[in-house]
Protein backbone atom coordinates (compact mmCIF):
# COMPACT_ATOMS: atom_id res chain seq x y z
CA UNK A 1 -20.51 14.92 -66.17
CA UNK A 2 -20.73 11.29 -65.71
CA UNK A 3 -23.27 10.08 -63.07
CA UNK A 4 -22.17 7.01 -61.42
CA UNK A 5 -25.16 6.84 -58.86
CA UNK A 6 -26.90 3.39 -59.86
CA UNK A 7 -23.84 1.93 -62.04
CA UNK A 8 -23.52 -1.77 -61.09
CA UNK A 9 -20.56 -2.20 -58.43
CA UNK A 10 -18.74 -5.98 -57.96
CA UNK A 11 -20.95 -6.73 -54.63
CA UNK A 12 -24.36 -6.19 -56.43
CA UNK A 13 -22.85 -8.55 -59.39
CA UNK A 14 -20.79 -10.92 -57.45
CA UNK A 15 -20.50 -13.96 -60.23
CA UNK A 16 -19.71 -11.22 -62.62
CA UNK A 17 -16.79 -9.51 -60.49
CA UNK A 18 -15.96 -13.53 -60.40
CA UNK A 19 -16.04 -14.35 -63.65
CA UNK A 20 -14.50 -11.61 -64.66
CA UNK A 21 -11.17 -11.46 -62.01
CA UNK A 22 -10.75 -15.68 -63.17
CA UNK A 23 -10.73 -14.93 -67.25
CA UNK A 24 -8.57 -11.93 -67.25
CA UNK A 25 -5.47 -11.41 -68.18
CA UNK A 26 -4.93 -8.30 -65.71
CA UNK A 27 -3.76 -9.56 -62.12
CA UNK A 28 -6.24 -8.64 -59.75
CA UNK A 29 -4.99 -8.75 -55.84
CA UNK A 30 -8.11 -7.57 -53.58
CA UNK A 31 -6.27 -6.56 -50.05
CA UNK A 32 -7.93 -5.75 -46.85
CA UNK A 33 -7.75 -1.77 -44.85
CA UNK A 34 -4.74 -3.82 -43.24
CA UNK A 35 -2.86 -4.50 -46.27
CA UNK A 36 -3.62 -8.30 -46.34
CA UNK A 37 -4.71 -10.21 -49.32
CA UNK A 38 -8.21 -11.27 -49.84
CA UNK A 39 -8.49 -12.45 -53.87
CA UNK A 40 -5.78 -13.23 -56.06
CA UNK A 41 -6.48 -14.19 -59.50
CA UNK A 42 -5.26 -16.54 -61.69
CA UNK A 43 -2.90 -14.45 -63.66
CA UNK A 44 -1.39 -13.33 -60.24
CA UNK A 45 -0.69 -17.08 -59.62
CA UNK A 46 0.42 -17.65 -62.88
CA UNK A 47 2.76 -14.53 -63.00
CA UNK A 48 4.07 -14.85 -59.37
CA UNK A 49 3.96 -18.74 -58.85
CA UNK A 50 2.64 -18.26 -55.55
CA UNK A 51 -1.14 -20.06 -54.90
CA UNK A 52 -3.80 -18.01 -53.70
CA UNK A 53 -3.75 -20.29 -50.39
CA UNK A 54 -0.31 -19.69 -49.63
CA UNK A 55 -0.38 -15.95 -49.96
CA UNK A 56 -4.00 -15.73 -48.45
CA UNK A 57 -4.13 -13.18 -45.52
CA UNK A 58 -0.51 -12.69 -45.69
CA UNK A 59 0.02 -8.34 -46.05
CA UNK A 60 0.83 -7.47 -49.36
CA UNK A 61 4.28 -5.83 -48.58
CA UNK A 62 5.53 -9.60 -46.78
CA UNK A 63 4.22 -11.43 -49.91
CA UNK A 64 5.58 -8.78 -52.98
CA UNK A 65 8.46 -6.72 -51.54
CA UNK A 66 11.69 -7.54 -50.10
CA UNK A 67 13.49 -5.93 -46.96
CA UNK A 68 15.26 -3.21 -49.01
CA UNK A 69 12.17 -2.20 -50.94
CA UNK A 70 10.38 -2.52 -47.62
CA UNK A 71 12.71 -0.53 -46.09
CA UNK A 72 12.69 2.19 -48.60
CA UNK A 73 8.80 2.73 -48.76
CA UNK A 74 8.97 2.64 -45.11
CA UNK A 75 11.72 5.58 -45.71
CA UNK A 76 9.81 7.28 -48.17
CA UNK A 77 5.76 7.33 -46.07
CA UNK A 78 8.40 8.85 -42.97
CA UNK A 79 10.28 10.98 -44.95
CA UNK A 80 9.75 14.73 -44.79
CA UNK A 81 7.88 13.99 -41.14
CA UNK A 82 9.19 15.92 -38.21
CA UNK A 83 8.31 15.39 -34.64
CA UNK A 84 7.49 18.00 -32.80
CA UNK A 85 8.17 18.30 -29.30
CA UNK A 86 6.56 20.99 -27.22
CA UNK A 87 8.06 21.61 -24.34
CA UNK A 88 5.87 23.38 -21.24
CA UNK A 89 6.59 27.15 -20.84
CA UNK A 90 8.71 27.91 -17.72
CA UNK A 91 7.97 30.87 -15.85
């Protein structure tokens, strides 16, 4: 079993995690618990054509998916969801 415990994580080697998300070829897009983009390397802006200051804070979904694939994953995290309504008991 692999212990994990005191491996080096990006905050403790922040020019690393740096260094590393500028020089490779993966794209790397860092987003918020809203959704919104905080990094964006440069094979995302090489790949996409967008700047990291013009997609900067914009949500992920505005930036990357258009209204019928929005639609759809909106679709798809409802889907299957029923509401329940509980109505009082009348006696």
């Amino acid at each position: 079993m692999r212990d994990d415990r005191h491996a080096p994580t990006a905050a403790a080697c922040p020019d690393f995690a740096a260094e590393t998300g500028a020089t490779t070829g993966a794209l790397i897009v860092v987003l918020d618990r809203q959704g919104r983009i905080v990094a964006f390397n440069p094979a995302c802006e090489r790949l996409t054509g967008y700047h990291f200051a013009e997609v900067q804070g914009q949500p992920f979904w505005r930036v990357f998916l258009t209204d019928d694939e929005l639609a759809h994953a909106r679709w798809r995290a409802t889907a299957g969801r029923r509401t329940i309504v509980r109505r009082p008991a009348v006696l």
